[in-house]
ModelCIF file with pLDDT and N, C-alpha, C, O atoms, coordinates in Angstrom:
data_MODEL
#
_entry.id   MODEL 
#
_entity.id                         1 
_entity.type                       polymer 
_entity.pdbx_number_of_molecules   1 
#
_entity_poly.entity_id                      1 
_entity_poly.type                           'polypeptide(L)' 
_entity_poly.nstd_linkage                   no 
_entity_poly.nstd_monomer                   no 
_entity_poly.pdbx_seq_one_letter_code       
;(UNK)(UNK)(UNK)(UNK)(UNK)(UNK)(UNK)(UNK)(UNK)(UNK)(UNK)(UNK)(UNK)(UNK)(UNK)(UNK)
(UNK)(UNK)(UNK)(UNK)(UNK)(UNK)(UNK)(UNK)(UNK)(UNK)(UNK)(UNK)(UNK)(UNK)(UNK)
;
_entity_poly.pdbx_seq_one_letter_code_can   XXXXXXXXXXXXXXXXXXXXXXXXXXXXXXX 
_entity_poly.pdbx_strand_id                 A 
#
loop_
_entity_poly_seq.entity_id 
_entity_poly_seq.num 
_entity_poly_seq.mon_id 
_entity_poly_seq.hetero 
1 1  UNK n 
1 2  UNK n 
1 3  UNK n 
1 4  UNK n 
1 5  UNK n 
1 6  UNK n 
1 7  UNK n 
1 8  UNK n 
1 9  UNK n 
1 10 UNK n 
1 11 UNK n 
1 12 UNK n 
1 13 UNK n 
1 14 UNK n 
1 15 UNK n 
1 16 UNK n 
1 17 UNK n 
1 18 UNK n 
1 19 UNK n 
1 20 UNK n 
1 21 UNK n 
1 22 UNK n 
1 23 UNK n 
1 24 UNK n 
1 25 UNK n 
1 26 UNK n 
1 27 UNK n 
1 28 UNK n 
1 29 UNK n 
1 30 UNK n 
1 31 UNK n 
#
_struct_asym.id          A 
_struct_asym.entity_id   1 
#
loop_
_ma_qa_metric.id 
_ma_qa_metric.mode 
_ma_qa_metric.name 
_ma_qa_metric.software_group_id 
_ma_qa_metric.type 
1 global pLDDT . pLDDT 
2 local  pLDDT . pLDDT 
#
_ma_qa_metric_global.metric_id      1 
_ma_qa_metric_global.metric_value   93.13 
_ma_qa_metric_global.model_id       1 
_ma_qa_metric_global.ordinal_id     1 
#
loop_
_ma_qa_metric_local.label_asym_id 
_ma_qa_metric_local.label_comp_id 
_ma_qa_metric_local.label_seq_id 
_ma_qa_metric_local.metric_id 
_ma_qa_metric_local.metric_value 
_ma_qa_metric_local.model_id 
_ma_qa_metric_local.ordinal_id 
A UNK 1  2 94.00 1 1  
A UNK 2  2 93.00 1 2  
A UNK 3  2 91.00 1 3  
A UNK 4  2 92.00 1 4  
A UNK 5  2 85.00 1 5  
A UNK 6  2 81.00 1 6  
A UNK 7  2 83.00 1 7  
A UNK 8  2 85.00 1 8  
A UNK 9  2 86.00 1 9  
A UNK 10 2 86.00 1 10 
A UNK 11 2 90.00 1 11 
A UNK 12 2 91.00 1 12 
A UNK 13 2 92.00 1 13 
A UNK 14 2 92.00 1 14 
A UNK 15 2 94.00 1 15 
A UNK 16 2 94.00 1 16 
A UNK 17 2 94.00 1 17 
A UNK 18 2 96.00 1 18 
A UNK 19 2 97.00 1 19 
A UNK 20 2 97.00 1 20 
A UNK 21 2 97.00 1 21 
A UNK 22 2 97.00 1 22 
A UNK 23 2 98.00 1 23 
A UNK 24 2 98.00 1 24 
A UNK 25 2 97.00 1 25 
A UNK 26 2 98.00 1 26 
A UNK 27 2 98.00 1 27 
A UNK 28 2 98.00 1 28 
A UNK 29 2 97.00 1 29 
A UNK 30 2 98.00 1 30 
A UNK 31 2 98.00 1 31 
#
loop_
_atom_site.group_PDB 
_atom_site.id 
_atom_site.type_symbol 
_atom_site.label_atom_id 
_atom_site.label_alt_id 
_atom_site.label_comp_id 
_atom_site.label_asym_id 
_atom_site.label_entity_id 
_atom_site.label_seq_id 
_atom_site.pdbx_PDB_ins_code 
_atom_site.Cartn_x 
_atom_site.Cartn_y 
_atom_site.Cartn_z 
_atom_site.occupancy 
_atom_site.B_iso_or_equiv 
_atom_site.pdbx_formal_charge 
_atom_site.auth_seq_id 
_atom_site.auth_comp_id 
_atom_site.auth_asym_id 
_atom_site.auth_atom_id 
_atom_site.pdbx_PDB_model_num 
ATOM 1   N N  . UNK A 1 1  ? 4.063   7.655  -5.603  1.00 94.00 ? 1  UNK A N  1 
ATOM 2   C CA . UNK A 1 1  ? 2.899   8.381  -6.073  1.00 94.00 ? 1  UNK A CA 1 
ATOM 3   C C  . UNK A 1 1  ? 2.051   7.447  -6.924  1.00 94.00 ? 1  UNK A C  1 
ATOM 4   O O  . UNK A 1 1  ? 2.489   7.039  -8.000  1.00 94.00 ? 1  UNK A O  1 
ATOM 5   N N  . UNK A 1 2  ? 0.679   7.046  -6.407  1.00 93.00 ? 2  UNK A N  1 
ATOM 6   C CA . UNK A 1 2  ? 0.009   6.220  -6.835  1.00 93.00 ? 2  UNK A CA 1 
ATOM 7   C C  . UNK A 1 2  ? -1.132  7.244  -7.683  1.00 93.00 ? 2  UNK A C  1 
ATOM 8   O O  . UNK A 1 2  ? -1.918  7.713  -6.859  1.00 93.00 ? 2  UNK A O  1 
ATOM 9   N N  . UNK A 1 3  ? -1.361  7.601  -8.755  1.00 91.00 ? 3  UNK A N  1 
ATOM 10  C CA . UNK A 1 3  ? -2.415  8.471  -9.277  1.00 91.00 ? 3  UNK A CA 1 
ATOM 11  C C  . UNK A 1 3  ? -3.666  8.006  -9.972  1.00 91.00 ? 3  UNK A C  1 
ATOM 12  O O  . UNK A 1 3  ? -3.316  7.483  -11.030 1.00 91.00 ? 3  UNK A O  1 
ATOM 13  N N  . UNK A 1 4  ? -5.032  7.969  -9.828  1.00 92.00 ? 4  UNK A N  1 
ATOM 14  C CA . UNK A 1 4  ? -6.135  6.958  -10.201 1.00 92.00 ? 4  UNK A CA 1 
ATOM 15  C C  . UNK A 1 4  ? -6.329  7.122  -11.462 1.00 92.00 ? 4  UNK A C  1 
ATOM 16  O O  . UNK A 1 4  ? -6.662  8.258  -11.799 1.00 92.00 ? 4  UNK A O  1 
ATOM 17  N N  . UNK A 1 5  ? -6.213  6.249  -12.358 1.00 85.00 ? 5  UNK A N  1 
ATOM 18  C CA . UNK A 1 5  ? -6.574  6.042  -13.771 1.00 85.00 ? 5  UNK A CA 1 
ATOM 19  C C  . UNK A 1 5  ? -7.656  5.509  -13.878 1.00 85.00 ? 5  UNK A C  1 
ATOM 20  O O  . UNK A 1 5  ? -8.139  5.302  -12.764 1.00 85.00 ? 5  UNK A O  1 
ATOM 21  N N  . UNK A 1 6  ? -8.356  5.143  -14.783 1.00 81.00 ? 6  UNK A N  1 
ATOM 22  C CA . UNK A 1 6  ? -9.388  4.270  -15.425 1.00 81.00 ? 6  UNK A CA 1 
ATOM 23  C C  . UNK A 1 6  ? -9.472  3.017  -14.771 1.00 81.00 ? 6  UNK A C  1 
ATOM 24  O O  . UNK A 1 6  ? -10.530 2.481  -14.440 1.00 81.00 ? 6  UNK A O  1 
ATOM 25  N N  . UNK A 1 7  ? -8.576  2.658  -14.631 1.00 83.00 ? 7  UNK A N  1 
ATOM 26  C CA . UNK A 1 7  ? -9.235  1.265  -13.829 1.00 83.00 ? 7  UNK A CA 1 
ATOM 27  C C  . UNK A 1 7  ? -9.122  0.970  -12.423 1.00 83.00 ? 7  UNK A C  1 
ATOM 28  O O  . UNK A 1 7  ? -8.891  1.812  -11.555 1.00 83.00 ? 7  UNK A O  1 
ATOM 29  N N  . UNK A 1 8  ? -9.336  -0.553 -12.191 1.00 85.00 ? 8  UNK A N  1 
ATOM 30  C CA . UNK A 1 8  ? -9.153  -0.736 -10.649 1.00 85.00 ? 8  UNK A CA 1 
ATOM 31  C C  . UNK A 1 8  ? -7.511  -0.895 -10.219 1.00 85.00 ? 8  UNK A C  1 
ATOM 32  O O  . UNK A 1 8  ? -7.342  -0.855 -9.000  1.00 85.00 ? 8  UNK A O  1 
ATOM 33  N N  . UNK A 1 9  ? -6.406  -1.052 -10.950 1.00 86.00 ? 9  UNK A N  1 
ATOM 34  C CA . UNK A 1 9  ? -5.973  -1.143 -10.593 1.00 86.00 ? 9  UNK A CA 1 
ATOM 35  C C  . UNK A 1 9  ? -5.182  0.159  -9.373  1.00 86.00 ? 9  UNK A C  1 
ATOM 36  O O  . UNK A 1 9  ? -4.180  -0.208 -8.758  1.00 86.00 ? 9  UNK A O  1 
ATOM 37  N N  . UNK A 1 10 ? -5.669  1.436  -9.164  1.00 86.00 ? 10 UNK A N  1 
ATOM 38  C CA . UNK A 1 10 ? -5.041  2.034  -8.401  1.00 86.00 ? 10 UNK A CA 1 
ATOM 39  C C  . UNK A 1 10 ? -5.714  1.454  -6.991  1.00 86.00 ? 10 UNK A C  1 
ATOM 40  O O  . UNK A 1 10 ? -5.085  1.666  -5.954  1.00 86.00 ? 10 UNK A O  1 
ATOM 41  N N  . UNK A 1 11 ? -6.781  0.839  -6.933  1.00 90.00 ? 11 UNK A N  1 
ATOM 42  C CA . UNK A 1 11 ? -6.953  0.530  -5.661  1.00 90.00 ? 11 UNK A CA 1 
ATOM 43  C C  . UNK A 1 11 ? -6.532  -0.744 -4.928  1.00 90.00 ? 11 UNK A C  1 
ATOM 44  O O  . UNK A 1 11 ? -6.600  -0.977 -3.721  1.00 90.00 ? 11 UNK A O  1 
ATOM 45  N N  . UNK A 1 12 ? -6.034  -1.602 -6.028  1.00 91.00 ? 12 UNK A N  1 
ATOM 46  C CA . UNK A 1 12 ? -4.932  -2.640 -5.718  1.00 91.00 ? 12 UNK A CA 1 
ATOM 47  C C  . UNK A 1 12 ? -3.795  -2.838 -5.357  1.00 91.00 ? 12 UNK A C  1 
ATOM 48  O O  . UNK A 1 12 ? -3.250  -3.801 -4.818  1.00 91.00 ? 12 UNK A O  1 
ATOM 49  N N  . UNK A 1 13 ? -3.320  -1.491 -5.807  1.00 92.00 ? 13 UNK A N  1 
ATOM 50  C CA . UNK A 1 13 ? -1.788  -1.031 -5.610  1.00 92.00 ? 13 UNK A CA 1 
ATOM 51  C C  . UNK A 1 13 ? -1.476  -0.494 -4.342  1.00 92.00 ? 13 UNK A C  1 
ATOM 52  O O  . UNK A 1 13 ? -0.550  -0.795 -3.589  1.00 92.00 ? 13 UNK A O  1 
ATOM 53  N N  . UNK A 1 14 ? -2.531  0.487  -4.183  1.00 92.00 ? 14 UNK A N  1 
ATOM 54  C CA . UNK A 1 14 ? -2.835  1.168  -3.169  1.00 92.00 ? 14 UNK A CA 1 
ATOM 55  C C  . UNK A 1 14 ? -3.090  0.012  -1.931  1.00 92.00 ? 14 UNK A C  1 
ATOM 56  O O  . UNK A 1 14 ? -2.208  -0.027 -1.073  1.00 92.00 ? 14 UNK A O  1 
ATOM 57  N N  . UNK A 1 15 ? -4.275  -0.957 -1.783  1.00 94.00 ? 15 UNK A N  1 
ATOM 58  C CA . UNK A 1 15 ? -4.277  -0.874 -0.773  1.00 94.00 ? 15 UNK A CA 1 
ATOM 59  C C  . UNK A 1 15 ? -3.003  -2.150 -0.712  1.00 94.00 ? 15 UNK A C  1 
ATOM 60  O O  . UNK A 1 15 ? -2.639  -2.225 0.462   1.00 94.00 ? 15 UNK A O  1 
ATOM 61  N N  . UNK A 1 16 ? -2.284  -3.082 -1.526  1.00 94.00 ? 16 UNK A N  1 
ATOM 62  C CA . UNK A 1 16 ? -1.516  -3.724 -1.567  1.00 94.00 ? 16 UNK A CA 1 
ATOM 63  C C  . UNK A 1 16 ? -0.240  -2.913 -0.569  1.00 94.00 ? 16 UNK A C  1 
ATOM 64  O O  . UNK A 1 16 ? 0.032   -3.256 0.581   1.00 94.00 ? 16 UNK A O  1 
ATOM 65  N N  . UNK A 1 17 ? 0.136   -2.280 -0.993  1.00 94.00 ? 17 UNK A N  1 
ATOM 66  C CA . UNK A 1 17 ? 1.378   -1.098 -0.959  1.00 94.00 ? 17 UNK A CA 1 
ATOM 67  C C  . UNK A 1 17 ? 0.811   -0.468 0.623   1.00 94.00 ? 17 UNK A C  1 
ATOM 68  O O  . UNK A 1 17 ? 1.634   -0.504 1.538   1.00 94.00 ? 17 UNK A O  1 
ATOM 69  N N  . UNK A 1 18 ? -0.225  -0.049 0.841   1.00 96.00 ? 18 UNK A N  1 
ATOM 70  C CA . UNK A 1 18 ? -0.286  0.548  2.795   1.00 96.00 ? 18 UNK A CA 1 
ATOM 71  C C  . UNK A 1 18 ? 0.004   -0.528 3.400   1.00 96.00 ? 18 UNK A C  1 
ATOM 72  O O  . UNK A 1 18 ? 1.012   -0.563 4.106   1.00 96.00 ? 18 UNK A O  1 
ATOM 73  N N  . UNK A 1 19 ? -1.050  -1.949 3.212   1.00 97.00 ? 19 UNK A N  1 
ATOM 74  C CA . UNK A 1 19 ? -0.991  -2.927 4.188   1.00 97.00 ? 19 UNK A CA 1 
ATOM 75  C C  . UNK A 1 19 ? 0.492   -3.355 4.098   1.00 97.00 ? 19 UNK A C  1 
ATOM 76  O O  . UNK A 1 19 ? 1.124   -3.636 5.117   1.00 97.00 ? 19 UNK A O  1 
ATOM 77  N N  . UNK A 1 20 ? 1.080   -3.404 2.761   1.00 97.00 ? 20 UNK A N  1 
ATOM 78  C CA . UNK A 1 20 ? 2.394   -3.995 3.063   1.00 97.00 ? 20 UNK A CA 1 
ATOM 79  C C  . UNK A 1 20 ? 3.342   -3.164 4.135   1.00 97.00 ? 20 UNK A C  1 
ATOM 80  O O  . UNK A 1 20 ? 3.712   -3.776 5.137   1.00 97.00 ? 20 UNK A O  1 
ATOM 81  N N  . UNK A 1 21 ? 3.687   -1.983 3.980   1.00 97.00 ? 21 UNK A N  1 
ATOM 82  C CA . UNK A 1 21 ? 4.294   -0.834 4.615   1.00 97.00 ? 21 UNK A CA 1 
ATOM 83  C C  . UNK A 1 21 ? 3.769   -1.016 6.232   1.00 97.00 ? 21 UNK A C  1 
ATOM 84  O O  . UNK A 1 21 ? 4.599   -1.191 7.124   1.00 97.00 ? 21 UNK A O  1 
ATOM 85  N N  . UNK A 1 22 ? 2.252   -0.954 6.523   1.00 97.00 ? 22 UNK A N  1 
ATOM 86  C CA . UNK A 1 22 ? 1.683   -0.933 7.959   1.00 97.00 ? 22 UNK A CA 1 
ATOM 87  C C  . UNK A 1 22 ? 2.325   -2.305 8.381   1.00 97.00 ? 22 UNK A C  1 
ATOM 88  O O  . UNK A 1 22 ? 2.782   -2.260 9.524   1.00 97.00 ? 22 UNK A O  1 
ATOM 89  N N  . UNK A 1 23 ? 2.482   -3.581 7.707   1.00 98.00 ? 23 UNK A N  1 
ATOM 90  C CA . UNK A 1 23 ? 3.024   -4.518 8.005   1.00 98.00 ? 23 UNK A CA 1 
ATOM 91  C C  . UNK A 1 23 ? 4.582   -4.672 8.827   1.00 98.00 ? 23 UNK A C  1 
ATOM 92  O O  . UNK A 1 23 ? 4.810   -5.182 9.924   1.00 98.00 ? 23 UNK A O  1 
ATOM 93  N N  . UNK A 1 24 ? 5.629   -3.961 7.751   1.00 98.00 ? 24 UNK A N  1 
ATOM 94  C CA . UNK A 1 24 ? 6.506   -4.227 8.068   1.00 98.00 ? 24 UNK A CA 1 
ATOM 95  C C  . UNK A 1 24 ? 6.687   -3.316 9.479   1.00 98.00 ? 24 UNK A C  1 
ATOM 96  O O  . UNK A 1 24 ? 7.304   -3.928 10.351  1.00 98.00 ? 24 UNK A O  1 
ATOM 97  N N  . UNK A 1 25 ? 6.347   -2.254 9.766   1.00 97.00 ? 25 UNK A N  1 
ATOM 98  C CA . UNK A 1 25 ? 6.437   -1.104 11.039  1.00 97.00 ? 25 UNK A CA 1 
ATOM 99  C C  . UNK A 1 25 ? 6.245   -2.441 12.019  1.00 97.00 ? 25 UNK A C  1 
ATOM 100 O O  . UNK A 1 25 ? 7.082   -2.818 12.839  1.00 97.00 ? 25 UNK A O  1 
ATOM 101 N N  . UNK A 1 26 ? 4.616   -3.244 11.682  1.00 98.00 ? 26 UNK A N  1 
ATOM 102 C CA . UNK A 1 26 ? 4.202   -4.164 12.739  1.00 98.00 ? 26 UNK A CA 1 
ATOM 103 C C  . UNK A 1 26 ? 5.354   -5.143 13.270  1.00 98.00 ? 26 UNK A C  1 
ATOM 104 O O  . UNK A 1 26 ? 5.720   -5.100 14.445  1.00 98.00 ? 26 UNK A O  1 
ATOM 105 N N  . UNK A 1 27 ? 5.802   -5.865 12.509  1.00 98.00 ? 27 UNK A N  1 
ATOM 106 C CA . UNK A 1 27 ? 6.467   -6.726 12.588  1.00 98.00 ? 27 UNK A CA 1 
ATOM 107 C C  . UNK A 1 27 ? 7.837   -7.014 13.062  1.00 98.00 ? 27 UNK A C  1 
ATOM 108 O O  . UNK A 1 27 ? 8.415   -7.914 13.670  1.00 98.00 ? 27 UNK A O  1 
ATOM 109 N N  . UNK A 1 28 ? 8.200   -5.503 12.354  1.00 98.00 ? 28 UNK A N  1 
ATOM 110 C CA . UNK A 1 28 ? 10.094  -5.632 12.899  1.00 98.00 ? 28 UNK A CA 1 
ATOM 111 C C  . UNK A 1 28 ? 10.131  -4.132 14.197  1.00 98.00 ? 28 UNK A C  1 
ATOM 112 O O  . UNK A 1 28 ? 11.106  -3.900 14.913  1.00 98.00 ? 28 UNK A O  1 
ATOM 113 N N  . UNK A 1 29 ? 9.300   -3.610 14.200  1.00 97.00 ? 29 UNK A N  1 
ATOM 114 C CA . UNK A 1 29 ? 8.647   -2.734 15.175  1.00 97.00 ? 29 UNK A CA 1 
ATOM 115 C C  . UNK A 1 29 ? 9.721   -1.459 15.006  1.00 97.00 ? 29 UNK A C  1 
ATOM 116 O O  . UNK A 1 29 ? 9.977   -0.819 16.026  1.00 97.00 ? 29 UNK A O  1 
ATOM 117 N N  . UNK A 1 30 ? 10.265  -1.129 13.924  1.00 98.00 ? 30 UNK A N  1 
ATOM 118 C CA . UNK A 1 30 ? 10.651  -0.090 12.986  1.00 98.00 ? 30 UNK A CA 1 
ATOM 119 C C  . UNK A 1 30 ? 9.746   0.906  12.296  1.00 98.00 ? 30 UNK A C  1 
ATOM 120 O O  . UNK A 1 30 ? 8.954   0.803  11.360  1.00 98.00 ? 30 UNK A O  1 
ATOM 121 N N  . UNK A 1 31 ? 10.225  2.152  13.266  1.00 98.00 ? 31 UNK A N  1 
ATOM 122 C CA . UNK A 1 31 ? 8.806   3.244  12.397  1.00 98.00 ? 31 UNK A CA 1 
ATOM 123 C C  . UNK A 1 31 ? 8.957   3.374  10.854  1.00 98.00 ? 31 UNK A C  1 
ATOM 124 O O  . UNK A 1 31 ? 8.138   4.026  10.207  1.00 98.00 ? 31 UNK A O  1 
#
């Protein structure tokens, strides 16, 4: 649970944290 505070960091986390996740599905081809 990523929840938006005051700064930028929720959108760092955020998009850090999907691409990583969409990554690994890609890669080891594990849903």
């Amino acid at each position: 649970s990523v929840i938006r505070g005051a700064t930028t960091h929720y959108e760092v986390v955020v998009e850090a944290c999907s691409a990583g996740v969409a990554q690994v599905g890609l890669e080891f081809g594990v849903p």
